[in-house]
Protein backbone atom coordinates (compact mmCIF):
# COMPACT_ATOMS: atom_id res chain seq x y z
CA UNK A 1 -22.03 -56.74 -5.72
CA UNK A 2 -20.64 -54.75 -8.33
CA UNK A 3 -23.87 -52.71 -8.79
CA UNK A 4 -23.12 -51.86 -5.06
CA UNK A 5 -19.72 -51.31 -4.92
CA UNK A 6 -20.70 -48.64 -8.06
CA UNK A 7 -23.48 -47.06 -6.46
CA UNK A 8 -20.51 -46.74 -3.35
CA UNK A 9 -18.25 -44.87 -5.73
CA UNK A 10 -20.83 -42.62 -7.42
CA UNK A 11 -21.63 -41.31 -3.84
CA UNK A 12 -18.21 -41.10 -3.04
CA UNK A 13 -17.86 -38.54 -6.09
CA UNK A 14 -20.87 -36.50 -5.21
CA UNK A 15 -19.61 -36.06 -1.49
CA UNK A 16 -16.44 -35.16 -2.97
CA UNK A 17 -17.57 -32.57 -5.46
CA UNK A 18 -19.89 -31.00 -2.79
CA UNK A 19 -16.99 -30.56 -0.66
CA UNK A 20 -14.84 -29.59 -3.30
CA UNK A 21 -16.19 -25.89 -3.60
CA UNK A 22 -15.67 -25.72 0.58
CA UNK A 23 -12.52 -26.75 -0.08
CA UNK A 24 -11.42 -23.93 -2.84
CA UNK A 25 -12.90 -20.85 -0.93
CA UNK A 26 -10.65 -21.39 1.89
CA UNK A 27 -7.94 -21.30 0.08
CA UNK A 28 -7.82 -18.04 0.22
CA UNK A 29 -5.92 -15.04 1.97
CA UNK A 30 -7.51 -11.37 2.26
CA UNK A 31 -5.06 -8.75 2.44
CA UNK A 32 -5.47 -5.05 3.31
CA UNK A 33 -3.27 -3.00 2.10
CA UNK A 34 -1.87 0.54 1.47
CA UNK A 35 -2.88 2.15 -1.99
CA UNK A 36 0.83 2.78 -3.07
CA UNK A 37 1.57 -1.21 -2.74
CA UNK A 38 -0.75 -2.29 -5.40
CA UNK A 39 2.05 -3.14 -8.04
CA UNK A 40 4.21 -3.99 -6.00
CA UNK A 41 1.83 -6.54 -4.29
CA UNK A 42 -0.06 -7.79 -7.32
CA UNK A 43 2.94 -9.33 -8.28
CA UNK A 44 3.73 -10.91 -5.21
CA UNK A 45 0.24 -12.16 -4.78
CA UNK A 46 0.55 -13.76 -8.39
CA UNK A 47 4.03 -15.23 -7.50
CA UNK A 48 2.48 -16.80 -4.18
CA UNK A 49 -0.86 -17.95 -5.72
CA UNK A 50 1.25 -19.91 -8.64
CA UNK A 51 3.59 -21.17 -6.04
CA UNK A 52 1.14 -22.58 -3.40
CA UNK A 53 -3.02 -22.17 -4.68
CA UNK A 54 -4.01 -19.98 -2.11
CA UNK A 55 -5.65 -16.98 -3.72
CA UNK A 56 -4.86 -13.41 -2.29
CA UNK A 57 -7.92 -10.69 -2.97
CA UNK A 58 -6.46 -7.25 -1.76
CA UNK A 59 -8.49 -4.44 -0.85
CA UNK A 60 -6.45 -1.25 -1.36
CA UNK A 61 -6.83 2.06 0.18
CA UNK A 62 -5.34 4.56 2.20
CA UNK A 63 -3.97 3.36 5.48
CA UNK A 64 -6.48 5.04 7.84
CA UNK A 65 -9.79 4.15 5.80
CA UNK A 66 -8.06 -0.07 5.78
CA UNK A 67 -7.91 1.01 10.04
CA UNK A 68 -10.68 1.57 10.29
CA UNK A 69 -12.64 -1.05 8.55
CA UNK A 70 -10.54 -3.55 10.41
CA UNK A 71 -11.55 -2.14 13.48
CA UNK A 72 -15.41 -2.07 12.29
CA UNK A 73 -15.35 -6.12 11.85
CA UNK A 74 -14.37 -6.75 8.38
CA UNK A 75 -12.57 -9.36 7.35
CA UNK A 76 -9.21 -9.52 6.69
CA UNK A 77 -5.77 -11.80 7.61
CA UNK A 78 -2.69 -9.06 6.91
CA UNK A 79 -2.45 -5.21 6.69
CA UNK A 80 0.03 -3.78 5.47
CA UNK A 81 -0.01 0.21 6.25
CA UNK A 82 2.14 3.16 4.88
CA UNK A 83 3.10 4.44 8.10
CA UNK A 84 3.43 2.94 11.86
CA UNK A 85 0.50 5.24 13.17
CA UNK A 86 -2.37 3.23 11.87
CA UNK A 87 -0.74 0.42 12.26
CA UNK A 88 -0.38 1.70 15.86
CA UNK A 89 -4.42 2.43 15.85
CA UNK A 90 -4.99 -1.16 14.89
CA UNK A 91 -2.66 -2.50 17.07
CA UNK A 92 -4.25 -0.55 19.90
CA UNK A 93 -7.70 -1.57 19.32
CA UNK A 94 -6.65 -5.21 19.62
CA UNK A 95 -7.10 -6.10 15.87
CA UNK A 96 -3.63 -6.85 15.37
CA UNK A 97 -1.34 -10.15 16.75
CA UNK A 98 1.52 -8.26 17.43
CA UNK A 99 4.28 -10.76 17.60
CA UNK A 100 3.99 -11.01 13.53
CA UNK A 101 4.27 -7.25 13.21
CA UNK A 102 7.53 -6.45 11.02
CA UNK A 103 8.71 -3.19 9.37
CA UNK A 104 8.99 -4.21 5.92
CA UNK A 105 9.53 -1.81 3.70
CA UNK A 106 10.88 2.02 3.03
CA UNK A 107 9.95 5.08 0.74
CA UNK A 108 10.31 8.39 0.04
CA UNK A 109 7.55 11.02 -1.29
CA UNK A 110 8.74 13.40 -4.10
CA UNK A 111 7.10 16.39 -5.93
CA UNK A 112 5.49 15.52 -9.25
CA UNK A 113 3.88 17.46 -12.71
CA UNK A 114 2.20 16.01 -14.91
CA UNK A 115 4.41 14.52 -18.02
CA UNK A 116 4.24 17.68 -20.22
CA UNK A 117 4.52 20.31 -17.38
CA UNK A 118 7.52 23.27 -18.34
CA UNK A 119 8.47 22.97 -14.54
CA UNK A 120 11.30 20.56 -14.09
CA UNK A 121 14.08 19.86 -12.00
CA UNK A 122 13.28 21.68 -8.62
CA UNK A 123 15.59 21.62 -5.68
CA UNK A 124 13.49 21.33 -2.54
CA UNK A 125 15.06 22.77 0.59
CA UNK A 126 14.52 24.87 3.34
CA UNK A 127 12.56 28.06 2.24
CA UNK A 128 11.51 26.65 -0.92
CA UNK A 129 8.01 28.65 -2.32
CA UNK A 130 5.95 25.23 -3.37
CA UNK A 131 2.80 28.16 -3.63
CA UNK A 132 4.58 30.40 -5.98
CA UNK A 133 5.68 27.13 -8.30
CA UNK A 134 1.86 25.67 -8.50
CA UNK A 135 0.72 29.24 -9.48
CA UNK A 136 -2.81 29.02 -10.22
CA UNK A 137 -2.54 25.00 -9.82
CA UNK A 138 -3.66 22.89 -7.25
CA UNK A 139 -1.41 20.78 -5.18
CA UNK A 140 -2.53 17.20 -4.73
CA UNK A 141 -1.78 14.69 -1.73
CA UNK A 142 -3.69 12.75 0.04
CA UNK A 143 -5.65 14.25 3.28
CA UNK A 144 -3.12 15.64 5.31
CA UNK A 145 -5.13 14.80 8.40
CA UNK A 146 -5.60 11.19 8.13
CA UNK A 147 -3.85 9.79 4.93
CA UNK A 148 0.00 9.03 5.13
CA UNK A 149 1.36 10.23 2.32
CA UNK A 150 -0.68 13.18 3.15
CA UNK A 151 1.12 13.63 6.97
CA UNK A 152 4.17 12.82 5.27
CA UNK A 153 3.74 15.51 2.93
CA UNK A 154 2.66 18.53 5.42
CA UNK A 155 5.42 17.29 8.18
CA UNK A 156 7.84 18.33 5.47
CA UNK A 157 6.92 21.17 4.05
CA UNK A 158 5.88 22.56 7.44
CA UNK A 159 10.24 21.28 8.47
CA UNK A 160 10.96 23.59 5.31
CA UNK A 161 8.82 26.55 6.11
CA UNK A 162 6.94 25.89 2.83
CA UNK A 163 3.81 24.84 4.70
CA UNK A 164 1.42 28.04 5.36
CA UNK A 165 1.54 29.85 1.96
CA UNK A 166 0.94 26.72 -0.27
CA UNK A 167 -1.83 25.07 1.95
CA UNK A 168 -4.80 27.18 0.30
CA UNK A 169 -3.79 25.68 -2.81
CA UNK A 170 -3.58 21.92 -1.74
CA UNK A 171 -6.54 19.46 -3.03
CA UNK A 172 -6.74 16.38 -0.10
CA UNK A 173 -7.60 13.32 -1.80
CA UNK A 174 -8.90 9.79 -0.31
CA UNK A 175 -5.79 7.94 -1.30
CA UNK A 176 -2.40 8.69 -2.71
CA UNK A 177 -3.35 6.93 -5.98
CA UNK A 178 -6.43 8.89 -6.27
CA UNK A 179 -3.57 12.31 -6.01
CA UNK A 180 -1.20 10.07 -8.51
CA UNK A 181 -4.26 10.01 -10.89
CA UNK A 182 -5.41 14.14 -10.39
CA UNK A 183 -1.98 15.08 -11.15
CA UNK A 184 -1.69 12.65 -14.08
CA UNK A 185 -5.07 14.18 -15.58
CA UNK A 186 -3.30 17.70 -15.78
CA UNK A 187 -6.62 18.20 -12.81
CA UNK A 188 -3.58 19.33 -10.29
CA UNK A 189 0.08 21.30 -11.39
CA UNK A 190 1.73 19.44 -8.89
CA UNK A 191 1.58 16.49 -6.32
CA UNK A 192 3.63 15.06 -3.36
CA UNK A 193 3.34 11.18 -3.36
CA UNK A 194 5.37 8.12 -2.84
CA UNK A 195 8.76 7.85 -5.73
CA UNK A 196 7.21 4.12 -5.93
CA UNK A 197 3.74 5.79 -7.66
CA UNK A 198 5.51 7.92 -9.69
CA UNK A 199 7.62 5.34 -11.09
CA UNK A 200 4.21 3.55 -12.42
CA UNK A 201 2.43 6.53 -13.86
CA UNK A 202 3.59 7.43 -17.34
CA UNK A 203 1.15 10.37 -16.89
CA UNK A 204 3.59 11.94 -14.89
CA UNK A 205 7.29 13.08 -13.86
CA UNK A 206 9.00 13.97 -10.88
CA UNK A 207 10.87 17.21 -10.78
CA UNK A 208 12.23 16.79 -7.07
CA UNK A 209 12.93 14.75 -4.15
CA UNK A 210 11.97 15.46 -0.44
CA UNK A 211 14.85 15.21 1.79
CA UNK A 212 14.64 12.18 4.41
CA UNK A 213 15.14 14.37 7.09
CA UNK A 214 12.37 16.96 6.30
CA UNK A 215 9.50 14.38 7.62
CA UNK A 216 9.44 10.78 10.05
CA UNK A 217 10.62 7.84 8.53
CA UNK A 218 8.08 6.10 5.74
CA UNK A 219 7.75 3.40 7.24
CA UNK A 220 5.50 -0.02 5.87
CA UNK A 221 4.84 -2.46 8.90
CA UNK A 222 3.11 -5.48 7.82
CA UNK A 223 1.24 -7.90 10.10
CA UNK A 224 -1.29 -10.19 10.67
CA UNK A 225 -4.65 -9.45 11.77
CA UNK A 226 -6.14 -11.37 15.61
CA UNK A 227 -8.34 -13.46 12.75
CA UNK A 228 -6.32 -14.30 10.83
CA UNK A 229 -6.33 -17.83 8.89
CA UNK A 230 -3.28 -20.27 10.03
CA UNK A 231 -2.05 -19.70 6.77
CA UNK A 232 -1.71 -16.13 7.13
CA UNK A 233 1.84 -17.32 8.89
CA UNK A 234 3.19 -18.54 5.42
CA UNK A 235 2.04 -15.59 3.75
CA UNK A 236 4.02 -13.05 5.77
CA UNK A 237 7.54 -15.54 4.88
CA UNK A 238 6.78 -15.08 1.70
CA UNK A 239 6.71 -11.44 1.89
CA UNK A 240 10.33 -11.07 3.51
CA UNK A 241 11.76 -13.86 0.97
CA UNK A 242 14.27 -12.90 -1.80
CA UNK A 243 11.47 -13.64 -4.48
CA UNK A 244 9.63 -10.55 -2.78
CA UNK A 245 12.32 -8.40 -2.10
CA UNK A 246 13.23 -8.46 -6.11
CA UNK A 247 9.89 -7.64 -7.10
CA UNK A 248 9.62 -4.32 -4.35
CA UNK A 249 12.84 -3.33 -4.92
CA UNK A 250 12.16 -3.17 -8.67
CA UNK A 251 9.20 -0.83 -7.53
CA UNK A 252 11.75 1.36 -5.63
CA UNK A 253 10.50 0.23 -2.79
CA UNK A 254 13.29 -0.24 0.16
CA UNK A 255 13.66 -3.38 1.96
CA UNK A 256 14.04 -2.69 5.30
CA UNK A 257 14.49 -6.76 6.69
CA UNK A 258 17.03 -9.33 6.23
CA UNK A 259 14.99 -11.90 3.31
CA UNK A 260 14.28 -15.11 4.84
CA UNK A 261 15.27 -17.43 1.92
């Protein structure tokens, strides 16, 4: 009998440990999101990991390229976009539940040097000659086509007549990180990107701030995706609570919703 009842328990264990691995992987939360949130997010993901086990892998891009992959099949629970336009595409294309769609967050795009440029402090208005200060620099932003910080970026300068002279100069990159990094490198004498990427690169410093009313709101919506695990809804709390709000708004990043706890 007590051989038995031991043979009983040692297959209990094995059915246990072979559904143990199962049981890890779905633990886990995949989250698209905009290039400029990867601080920001990192430490929220590491906050909600040690808080509840479930394990958030982020794939970071620009808004448009995360879009577009969503809409091509692959698999993720939340996106989080820089602007409401590709959250709009997604939305459209019937990738996103809507009723968990939130605007969750604010920014603003400045113009940067790299750290040991001699330009500094540049007031940016209407009429402003952005060609004349890059010289024989590039300008980095991200694709002004498709990328939002990109948009962002020619919406205002086009507002401040700035637009057509400094446009042969510009260098489109992928991703506003991927601009972040080319100005940081001395590649580029200037960039336009979000204050929040700035603030993180010590390779550079900003020498002026767009006004809000040169270009559309920046705007972060967040939401879940139409596959999205039931977990996803706890997720998306977490990212209005006040534990979240304290960690973007020490990014610069504005809050834009009451916090739910």
């Amino acid at each position: 009998m007590h051989r038995l009842s031991g043979i009983f328990a040692a297959l209990v264990i094995l059915l246990a440990a072979a559904h143990a691995p199962a049981a890890a992987e779905d633990k886990t939360l995949t989250v698209f999101a905009a290039a400029s949130m990867k601080n920001a997010l990192d430490d929220i993901d590491a906050a909600y990991t040690a808080k509840t086990g479930i394990k958030i892998p982020v794939s970071y891009a620009a808004s448009s390229a995360l879009a577009k992959q969503i809409e091509q099949g692959a698999p993720a629970d939340v996106f989080v976009s820089a602007d409401t336009d590709w959250m709009d595409y997604a939305t459209a294309g019937k990738n996103i539940n809507e009723p968990t769609r939130v605007n969750l967050l604010g920014n603003s795009i400045v113009l940067i040097a790299p750290k040991d440029s001699k330009i500094d402090n540049v007031t940016i208005g209407q009429g402003f000659d952005l060609a004349k200060l890059a010289g024989d620099g590039k300008i980095a932003t991200g694709d002004v086509k498709a990328v939002p910080v990109g948009k962002y970026a020619r919406a205002a300068l086009e507002k401040l007549g700035a637009w057509q002279a400094a446009e042969p100069k510009f260098a489109m990159a992928d991703s506003v990180r991927a601009a972040l990094t080319l100005v940081a490198r001395g590649e580029a004498a200037l960039g336009i990107v979000y204050s929040t990427d700035a603030k993180v690169e010590p390779g550079v410093k900003i020498i002026g701030t767009f006004p809000a009313d040169s270009h559309p709101a920046i705007i972060y919506p967040v939401a879940a995706t139409t596959t999205a695990k039931a977990e996803t809804a706890d997720y998306l709390a977490f990212l209005r609570s006040s534990a979240a709000k304290a960690i973007l708004e020490k990014y610069g990043f504005k809050f834009l919703v009451s916090p739910t706890t």
